[in-house]
Protein backbone atom coordinates (compact mmCIF):
# COMPACT_ATOMS: atom_id res chain seq x y z
CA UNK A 1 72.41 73.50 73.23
CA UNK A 2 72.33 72.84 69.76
CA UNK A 3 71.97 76.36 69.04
CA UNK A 4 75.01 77.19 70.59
CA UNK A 5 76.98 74.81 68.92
CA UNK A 6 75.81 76.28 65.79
CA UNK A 7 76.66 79.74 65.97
CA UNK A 8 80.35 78.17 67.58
CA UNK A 9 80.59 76.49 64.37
CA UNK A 10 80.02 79.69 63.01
CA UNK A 11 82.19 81.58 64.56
CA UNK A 12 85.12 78.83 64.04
CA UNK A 13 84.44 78.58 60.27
CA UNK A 14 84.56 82.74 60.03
CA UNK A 15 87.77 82.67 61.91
CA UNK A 16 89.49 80.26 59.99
CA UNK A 17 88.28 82.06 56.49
CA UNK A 18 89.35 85.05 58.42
CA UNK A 19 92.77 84.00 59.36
CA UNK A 20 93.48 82.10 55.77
CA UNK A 21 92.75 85.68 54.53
CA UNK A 22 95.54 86.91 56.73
CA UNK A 23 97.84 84.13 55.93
CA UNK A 24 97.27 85.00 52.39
CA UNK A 25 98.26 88.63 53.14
CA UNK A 26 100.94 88.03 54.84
CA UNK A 27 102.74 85.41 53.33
CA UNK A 28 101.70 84.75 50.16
CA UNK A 29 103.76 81.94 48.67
CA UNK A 30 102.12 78.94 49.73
CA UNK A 31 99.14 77.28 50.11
CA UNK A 32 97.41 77.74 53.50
CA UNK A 33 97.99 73.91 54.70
CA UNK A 34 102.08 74.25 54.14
CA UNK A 35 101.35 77.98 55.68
CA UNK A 36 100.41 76.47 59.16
CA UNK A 37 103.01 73.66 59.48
CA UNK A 38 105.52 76.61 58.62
CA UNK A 39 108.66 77.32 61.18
CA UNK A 40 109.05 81.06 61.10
CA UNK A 41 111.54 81.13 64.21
CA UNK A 42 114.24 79.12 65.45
CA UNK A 43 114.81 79.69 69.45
CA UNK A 44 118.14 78.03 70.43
CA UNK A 45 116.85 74.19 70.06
CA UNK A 46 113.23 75.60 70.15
CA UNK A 47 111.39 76.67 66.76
CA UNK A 48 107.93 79.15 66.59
CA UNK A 49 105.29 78.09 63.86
CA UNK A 50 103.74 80.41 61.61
CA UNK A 51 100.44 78.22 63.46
CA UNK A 52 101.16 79.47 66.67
CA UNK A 53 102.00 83.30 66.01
CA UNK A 54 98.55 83.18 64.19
CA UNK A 55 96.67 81.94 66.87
CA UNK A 56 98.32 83.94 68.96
CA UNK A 57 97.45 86.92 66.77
CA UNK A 58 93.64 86.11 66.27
CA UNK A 59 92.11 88.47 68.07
CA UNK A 60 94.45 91.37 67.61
CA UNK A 61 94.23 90.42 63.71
CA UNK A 62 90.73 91.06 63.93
CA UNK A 63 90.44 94.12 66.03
CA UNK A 64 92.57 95.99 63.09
CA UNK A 65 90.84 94.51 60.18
CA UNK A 66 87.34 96.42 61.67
CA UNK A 67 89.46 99.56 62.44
CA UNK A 68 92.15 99.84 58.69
CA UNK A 69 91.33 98.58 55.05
CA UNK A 70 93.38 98.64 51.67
CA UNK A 71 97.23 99.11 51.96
CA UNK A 72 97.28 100.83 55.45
CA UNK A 73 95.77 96.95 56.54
CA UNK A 74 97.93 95.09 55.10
CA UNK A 75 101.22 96.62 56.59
CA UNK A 76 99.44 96.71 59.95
CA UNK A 77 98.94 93.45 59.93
CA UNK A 78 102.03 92.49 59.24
CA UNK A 79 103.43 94.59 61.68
CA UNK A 80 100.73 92.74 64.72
CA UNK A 81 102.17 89.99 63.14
CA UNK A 82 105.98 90.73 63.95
CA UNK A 83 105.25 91.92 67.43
CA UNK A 84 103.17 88.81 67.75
CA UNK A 85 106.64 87.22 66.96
CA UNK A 86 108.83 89.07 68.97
CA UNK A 87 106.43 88.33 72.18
CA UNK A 88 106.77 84.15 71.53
CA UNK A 89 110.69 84.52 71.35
CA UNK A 90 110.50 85.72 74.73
CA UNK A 91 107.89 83.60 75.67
CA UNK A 92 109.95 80.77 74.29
CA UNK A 93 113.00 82.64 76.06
CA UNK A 94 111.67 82.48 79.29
CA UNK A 95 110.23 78.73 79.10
CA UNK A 96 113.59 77.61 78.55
CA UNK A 97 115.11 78.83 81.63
CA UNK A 98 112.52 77.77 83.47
CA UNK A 99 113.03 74.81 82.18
CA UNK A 100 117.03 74.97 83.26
CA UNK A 101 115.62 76.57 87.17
CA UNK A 102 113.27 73.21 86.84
CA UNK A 103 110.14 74.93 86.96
CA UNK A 104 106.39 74.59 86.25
CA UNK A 105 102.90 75.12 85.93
CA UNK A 106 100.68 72.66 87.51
CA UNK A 107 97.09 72.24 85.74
CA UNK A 108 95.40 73.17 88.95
CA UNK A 109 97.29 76.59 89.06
CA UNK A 110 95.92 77.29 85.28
CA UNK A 111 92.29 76.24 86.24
CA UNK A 112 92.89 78.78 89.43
CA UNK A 113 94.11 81.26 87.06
CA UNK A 114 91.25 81.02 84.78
CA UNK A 115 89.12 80.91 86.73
CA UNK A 116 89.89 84.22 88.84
CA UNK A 117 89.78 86.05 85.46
CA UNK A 118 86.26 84.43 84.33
CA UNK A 119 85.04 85.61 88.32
CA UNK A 120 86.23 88.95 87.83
CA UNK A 121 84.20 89.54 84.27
CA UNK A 122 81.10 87.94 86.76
CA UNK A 123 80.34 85.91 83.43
CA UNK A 124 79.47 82.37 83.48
CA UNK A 125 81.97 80.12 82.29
CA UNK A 126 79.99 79.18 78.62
CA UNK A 127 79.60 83.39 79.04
CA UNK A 128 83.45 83.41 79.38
CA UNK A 129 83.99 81.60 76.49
CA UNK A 130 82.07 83.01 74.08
CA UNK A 131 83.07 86.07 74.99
CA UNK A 132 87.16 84.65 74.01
CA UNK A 133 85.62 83.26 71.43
CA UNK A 134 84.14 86.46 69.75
CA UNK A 135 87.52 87.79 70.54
CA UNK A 136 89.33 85.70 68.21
CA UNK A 137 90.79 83.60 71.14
CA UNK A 138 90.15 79.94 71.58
CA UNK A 139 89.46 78.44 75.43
CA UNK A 140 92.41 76.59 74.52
CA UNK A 141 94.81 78.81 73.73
CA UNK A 142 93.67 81.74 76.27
CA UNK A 143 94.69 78.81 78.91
CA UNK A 144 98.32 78.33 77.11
CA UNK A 145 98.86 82.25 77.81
CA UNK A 146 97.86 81.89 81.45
CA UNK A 147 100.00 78.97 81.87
CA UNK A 148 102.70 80.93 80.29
CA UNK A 149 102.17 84.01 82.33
CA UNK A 150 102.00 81.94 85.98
CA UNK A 151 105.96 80.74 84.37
CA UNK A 152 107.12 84.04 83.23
CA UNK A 153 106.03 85.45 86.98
CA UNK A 154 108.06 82.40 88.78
CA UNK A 155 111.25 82.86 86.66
CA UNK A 156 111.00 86.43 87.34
CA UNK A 157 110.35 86.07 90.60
CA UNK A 158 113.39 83.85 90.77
CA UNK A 159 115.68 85.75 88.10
CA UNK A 160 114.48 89.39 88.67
CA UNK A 161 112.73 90.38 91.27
CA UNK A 162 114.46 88.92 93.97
CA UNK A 163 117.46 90.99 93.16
CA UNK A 164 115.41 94.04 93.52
CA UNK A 165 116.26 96.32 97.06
CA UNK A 166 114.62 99.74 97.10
CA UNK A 167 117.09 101.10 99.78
CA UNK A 168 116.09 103.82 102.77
CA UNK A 169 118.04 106.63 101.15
CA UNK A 170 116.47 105.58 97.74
CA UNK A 171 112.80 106.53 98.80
CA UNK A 172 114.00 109.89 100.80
CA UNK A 173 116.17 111.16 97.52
CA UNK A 174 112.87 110.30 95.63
CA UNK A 175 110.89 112.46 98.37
CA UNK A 176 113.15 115.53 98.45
CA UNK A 177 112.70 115.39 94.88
CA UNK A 178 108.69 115.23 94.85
CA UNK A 179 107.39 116.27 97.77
CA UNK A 180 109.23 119.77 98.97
CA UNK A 181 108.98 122.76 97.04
CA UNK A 182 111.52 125.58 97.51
CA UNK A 183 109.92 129.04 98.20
CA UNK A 184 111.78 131.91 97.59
CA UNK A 185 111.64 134.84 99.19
CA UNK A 186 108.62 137.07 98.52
CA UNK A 187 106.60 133.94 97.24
CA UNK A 188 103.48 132.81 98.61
CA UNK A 189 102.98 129.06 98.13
CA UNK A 190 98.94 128.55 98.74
CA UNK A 191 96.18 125.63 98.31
CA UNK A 192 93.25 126.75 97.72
CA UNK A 193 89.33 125.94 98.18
CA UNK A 194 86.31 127.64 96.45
CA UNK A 195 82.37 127.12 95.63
CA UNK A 196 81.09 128.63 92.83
CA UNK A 197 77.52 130.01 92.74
CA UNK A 198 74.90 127.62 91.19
CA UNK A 199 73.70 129.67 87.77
CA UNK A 200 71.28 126.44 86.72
CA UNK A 201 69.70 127.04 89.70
CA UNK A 202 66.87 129.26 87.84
CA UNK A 203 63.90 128.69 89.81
CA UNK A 204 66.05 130.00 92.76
CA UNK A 205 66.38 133.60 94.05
CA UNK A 206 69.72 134.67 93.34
CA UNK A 207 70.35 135.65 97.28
CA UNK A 208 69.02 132.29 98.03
CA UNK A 209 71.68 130.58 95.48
CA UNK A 210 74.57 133.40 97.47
CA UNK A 211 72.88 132.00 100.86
CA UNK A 212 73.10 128.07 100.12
CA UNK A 213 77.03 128.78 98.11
CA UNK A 214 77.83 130.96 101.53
CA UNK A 215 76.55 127.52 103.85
CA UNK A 216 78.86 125.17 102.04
CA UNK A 217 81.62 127.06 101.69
CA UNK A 218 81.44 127.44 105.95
CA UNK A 219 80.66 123.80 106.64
CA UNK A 220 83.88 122.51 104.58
CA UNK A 221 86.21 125.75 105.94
CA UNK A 222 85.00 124.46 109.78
CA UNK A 223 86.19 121.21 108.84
CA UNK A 224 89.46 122.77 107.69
CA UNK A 225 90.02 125.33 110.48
CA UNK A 226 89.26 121.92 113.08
CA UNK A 227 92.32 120.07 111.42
CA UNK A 228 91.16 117.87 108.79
CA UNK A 229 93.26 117.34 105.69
CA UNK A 230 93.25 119.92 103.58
CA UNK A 231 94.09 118.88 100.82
CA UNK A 232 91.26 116.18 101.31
CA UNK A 233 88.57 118.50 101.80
CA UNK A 234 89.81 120.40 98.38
CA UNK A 235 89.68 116.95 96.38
CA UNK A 236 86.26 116.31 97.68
CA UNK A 237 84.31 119.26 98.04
CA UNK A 238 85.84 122.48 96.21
CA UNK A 239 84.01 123.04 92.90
CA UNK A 240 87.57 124.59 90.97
CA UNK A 241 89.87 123.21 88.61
CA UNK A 242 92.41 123.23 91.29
CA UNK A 243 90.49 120.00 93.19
CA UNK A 244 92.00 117.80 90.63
CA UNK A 245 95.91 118.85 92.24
CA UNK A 246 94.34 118.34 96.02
CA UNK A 247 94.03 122.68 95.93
CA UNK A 248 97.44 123.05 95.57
CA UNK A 249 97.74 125.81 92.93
CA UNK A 250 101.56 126.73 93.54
CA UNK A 251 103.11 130.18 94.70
CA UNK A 252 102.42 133.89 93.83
CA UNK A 253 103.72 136.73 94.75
CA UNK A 254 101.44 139.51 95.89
CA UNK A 255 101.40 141.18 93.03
CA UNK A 256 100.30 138.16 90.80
CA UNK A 257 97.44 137.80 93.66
CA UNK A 258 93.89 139.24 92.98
CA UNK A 259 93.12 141.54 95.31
CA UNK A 260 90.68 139.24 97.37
CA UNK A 261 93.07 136.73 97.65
CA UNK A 262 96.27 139.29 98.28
CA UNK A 263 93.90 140.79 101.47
CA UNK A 264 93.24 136.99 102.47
CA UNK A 265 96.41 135.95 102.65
CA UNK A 266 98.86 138.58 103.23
CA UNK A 267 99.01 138.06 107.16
CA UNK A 268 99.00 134.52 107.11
CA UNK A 269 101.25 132.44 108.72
CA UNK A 270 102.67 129.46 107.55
CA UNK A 271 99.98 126.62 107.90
CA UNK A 272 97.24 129.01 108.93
CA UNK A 273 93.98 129.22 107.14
CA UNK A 274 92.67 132.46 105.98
CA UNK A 275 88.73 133.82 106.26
CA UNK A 276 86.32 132.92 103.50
CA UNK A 277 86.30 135.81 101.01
CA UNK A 278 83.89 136.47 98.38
CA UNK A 279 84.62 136.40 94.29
CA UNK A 280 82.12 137.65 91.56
CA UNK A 281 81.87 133.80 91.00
CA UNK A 282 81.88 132.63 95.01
CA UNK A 283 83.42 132.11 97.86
CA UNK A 284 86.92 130.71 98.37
CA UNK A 285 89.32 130.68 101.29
CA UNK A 286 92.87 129.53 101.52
CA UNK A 287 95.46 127.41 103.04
CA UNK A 288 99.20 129.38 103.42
CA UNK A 289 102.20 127.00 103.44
CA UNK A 290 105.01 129.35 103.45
CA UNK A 291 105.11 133.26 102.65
CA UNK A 292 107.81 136.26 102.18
CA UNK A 293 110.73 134.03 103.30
CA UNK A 294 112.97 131.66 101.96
CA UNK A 295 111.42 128.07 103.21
CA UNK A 296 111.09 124.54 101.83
CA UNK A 297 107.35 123.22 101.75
CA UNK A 298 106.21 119.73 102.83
CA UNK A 299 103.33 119.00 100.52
CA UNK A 300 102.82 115.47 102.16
CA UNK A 301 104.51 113.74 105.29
CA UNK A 302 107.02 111.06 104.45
CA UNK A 303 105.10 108.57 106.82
CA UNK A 304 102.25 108.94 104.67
CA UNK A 305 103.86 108.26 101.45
CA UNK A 306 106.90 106.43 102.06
CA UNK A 307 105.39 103.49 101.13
CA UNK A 308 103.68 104.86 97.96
CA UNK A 309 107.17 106.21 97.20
CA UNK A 310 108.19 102.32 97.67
CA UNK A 311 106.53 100.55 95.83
CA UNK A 312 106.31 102.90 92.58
CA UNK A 313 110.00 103.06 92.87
CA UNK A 314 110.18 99.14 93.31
CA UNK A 315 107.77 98.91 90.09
CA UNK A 316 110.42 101.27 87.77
CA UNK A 317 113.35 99.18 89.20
CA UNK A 318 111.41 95.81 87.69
CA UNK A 319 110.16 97.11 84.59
CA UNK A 320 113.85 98.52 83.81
CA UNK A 321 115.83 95.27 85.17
CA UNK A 322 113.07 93.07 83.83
CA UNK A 323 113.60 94.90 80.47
CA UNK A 324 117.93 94.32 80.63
CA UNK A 325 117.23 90.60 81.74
CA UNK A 326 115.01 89.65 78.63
CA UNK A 327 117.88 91.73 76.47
CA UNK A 328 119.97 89.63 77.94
CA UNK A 329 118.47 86.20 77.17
CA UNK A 330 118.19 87.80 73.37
CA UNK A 331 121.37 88.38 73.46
CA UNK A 332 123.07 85.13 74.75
CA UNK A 333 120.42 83.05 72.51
CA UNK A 334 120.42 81.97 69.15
CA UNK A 335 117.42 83.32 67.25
CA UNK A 336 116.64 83.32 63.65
CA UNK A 337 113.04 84.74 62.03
CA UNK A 338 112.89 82.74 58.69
């Protein structure tokens, strides 16, 4: 135990030479006890000390002082410093209309809060700690930012999202838009699946290495041929580039097709799977969704992403009206940086 509270004496007494450094840097007129007491924002009847942004700048301070040295440090810091600001004036925004919707923060909801953080890093809670600590951030003051964050999410609960409808016609507009494809005519719009032949493989014969490509390739085509999701078994099993977009690698005509892939798919039907055909590399087959006619493409059902569709169009309706709101407050407040 005493141990510990050695090096956290440490630690304290190198952040506090650290952050008179800083103070020095920055602001450079005084000496470092007027420094702390100093207002450097008035908030309508609220003011911001140069204490607080500090603090509240500790560990980001610290993260660019190992990464920037000479003059490029000294204008980043002040810049951390002025977005350190900018981020308590909203802070101190948002507090005071809590304060007018007669909000709080109850200490049991920021020992909740804290505590679901410190379960998720699966640290102990003197592990937790120290870890802030070496941060730059005090217990303390990490607790301050949760309480603040519980308010901010009530008021914009209240304030913001509550106005927020993500209508019916809204999510289909957004589908049209993403998830059907217009094929013209003479266009072949294909996903596709492959296995490429195992060249590490050196103790191996190389018919044995064709053999065991040739196996895989049918086990995962089955699978296709018996219904399962397509673009599922691409993701998950084919070895191509093309398994990052779910096999969907767009439309060719047949004259942009190599010629196995022209004879594979040439009389497909929409939605029907061609043969396995063999490349210098290894086997591949393919799934057709339209061909040679005009025709609009479903890549994915609107059942199945409907909700994905709302809830990422919910989250760019908040982050925009959340954005107007806080403009809003700035611009109805008084504020003055000193």
């Amino acid at each position: 135990m005493y141990h510990f509270s050695f090096s956290l004496f440490n630690r304290h007494c190198i952040l506090s030479a650290f952050l008179y450094t800083i103070c020095i840097i920055l602001l450079p007129a005084t000496g470092f006890s007027e420094l702390v007491d100093k207002v450097v924002a008035v908030v309508n009847n609220d003011v911001i000390t140069l204490s607080e942004v500090e603090e509240e700048a500790a560990g980001l301070y610290m993260a660019i002082a190992r990464n920037n040295s000479g003059e490029p440090l000294q204008q980043t810091l002040a810049q951390a410093r002025d977005k350190t600001l900018n981020a308590l004036i909203v802070r101190k925004l948002i507090a005071q209309k809590a304060e007018q919707y007669h909000m709080s923060v109850s200490d049991k909801e920021i020992e909740n809060g804290f505590e679901k953080v410190r379960a998720r890093s699966s640290l102990s809670k003197p592990e937790f700690i120290k870890q802030l600590e070496t941060s730059g951030m005090s217990e303390k003051n990490y607790r301050r930012n949760i309480k603040a964050q519980i308010l901010q999410s009530k008021v914009v609960n209240f304030a913001v999202q509550s106005k927020i409808i993500i209508t019916e016609p809204m999510i289909l507009d957004y589908y049209d838009e993403n998830y059907t494809y217009r094929v013209e005519k003479g266009n072949y719009y294909l996903l596709q699946i492959g296995f490429l032949l195992d060249s590490d493989t050196n103790s191996e014969a190389p018919d044995k290495t064709k053999e065991r490509t040739l196996k895989r390739a049918e086990r995962v085509h089955n699978l296709a041929v018996k219904g399962q999701d397509f673009r599922m078994l691409a993701k998950k099993f084919s070895d191509l580039p093309s398994a990052s977009d779910s096999g969907d690698i767009g439309t060719f005509t047949l004259d942009e097709m190599a010629p196995f892939m022209r004879s594979a798919v040439v009389s497909l039907s929409p939605d029907d799977i061609s043969d396995i055909v063999e490349t210098d590399r290894g086997f591949q087959f393919f799934k057709l969704l339209s061909g040679d006619d005009n025709a609009i493409v479903v890549t994915a059902s609107y059942e199945d992403v409907k909700d994905e569709i709302k809830q990422k169009l919910y989250q760019q309706k908040l982050k925009k009206t959340y954005n107007e709101w806080v403009e809003d407050l700035r611009n109805k407040a008084y504020i003055q940086k000193l």
